[in-house]
C-alpha atoms as a PDB file:
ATOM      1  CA  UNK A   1      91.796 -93.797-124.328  1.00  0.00           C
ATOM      2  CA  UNK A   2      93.725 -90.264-125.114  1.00  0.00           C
ATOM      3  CA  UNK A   3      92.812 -86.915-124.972  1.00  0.00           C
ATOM      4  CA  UNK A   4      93.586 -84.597-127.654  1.00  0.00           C
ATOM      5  CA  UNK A   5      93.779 -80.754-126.722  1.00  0.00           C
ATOM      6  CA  UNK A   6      92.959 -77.972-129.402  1.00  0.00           C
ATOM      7  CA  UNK A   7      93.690 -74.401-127.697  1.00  0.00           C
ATOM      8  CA  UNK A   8      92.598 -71.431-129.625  1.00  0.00           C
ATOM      9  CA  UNK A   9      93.617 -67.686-128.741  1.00  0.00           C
ATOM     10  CA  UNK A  10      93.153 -64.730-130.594  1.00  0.00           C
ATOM     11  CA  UNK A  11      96.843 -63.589-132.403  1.00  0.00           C
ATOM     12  CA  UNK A  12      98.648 -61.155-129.746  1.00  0.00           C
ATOM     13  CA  UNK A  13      97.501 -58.216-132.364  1.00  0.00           C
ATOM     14  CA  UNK A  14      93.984 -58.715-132.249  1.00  0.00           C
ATOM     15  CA  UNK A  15      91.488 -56.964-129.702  1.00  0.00           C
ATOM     16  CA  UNK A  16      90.139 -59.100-126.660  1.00  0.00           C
ATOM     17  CA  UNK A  17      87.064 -57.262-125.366  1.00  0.00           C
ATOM     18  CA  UNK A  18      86.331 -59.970-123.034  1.00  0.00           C
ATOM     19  CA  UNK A  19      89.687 -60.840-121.685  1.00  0.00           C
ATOM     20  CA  UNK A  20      90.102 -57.086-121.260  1.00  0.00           C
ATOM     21  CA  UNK A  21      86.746 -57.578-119.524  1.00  0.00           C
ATOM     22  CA  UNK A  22      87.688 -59.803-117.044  1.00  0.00           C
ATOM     23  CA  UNK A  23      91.097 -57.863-116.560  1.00  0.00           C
ATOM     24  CA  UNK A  24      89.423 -55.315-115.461  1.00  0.00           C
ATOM     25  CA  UNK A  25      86.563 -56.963-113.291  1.00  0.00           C
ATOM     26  CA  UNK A  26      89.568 -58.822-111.066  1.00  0.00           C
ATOM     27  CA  UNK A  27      90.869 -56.078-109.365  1.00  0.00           C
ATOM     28  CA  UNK A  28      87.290 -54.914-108.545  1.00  0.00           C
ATOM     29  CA  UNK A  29      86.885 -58.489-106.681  1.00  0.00           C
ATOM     30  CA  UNK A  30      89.759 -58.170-104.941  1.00  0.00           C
ATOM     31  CA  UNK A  31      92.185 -59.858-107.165  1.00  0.00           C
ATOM     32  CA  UNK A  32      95.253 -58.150-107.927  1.00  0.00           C
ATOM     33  CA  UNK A  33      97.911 -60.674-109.747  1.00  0.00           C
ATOM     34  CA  UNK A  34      96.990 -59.953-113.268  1.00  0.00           C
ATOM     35  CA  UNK A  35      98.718 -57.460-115.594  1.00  0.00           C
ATOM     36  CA  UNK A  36      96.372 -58.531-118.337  1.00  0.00           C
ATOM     37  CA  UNK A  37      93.876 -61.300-119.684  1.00  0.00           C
ATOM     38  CA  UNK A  38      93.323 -63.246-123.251  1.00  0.00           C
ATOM     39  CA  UNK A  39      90.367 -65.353-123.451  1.00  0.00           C
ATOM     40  CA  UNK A  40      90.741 -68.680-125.340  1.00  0.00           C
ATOM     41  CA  UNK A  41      88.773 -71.972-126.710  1.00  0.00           C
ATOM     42  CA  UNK A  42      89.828 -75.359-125.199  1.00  0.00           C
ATOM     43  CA  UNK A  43      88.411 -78.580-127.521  1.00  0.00           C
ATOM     44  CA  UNK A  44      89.202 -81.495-125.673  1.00  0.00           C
ATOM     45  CA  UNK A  45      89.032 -84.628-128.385  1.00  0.00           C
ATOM     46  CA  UNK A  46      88.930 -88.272-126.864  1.00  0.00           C
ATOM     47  CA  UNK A  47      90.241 -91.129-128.993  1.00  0.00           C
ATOM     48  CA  UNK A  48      90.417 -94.614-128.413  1.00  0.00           C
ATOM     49  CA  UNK A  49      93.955 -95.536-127.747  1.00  0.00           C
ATOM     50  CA  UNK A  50      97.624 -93.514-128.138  1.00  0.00           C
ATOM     51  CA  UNK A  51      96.966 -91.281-131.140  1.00  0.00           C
ATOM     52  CA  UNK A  52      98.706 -91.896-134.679  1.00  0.00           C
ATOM     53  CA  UNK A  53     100.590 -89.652-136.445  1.00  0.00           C
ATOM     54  CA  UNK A  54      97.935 -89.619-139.003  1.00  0.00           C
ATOM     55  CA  UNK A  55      95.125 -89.181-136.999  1.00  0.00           C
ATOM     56  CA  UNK A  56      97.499 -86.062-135.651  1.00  0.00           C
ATOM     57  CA  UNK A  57      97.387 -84.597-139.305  1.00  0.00           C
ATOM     58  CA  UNK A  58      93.704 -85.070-139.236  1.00  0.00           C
ATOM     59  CA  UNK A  59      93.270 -83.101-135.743  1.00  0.00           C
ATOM     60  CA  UNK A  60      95.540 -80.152-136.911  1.00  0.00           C
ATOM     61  CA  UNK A  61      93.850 -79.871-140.035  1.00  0.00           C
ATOM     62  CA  UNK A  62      90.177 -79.681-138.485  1.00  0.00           C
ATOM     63  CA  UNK A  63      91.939 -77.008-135.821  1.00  0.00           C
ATOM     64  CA  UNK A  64      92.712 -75.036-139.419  1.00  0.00           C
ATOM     65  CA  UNK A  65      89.278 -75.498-140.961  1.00  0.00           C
ATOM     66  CA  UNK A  66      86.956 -76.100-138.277  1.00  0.00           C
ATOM     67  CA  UNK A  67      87.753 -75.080-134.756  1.00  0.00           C
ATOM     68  CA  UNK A  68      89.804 -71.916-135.091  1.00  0.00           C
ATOM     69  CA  UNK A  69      89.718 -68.922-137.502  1.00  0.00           C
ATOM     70  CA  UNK A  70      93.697 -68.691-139.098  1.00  0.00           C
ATOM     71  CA  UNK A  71      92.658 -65.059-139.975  1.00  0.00           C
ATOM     72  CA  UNK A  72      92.633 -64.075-135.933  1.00  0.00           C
ATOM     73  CA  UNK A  73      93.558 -67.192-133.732  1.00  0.00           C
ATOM     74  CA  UNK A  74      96.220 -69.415-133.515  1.00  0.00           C
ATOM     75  CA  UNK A  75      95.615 -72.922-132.381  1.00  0.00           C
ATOM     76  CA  UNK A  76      97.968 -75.614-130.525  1.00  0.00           C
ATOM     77  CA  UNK A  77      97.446 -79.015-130.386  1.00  0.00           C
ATOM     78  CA  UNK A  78      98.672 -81.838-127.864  1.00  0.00           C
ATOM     79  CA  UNK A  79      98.117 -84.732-126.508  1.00  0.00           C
ATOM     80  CA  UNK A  80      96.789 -84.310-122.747  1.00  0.00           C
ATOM     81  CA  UNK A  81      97.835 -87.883-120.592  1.00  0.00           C
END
C-alpha cells in the first residue's frame, strides 16, 4: 500500500487570517520561534501498491479540480513511503 500526499496552501499573496491567528496566539503561550504562520490542507490518499504514472495524472488533476482552489492555493503532490 502507498500513500499519496496532496498539500494545499494559500499563494504567498493571498491573506491568511488564521495562520496570522495562530502567529500571533504563539508568543502569548510562550512560544517564540515563529516569524510568521500559513495554514494549509493535507489529503493523505492510500492506494493499493507503488503508484503509476497514470494514476499520478489522475491525483494531480483531482488536486486541480477537486481538492484545491488554482485561483488562491497551490497544491503539491508526492508520494509519502
Amino acid at each position: 500500500m502507498a500513500k499519496i500526499v496532496v498539500n494545499v496552501m494559500l499563494k504567498p499573496e493571498i491573506l491568511d487570517p488564521q495562520g496570522n491567528a495562530v502567529a500571533s496566539a504563539l508568543p502569548r503561550l510562550g512560544f517564540t520561534f515563529a516569524n510568521s504562520v500559513r495554514q494549509g490542507k493535507r489529503f493523505e490518499i492510500e492506494i493499493d501498491g507503488e503508484p503509476t504514472p497514470a494514476q499520478m495524472v489522475e491525483v494531480e488533476k483531482a488536486a486541480e479540480v477537486l481538492l484545491s482552489n488554482p485561483v488562491i492555493e497551490t497544491y503539491e503532490v508526492r508520494v509519502e513511503k
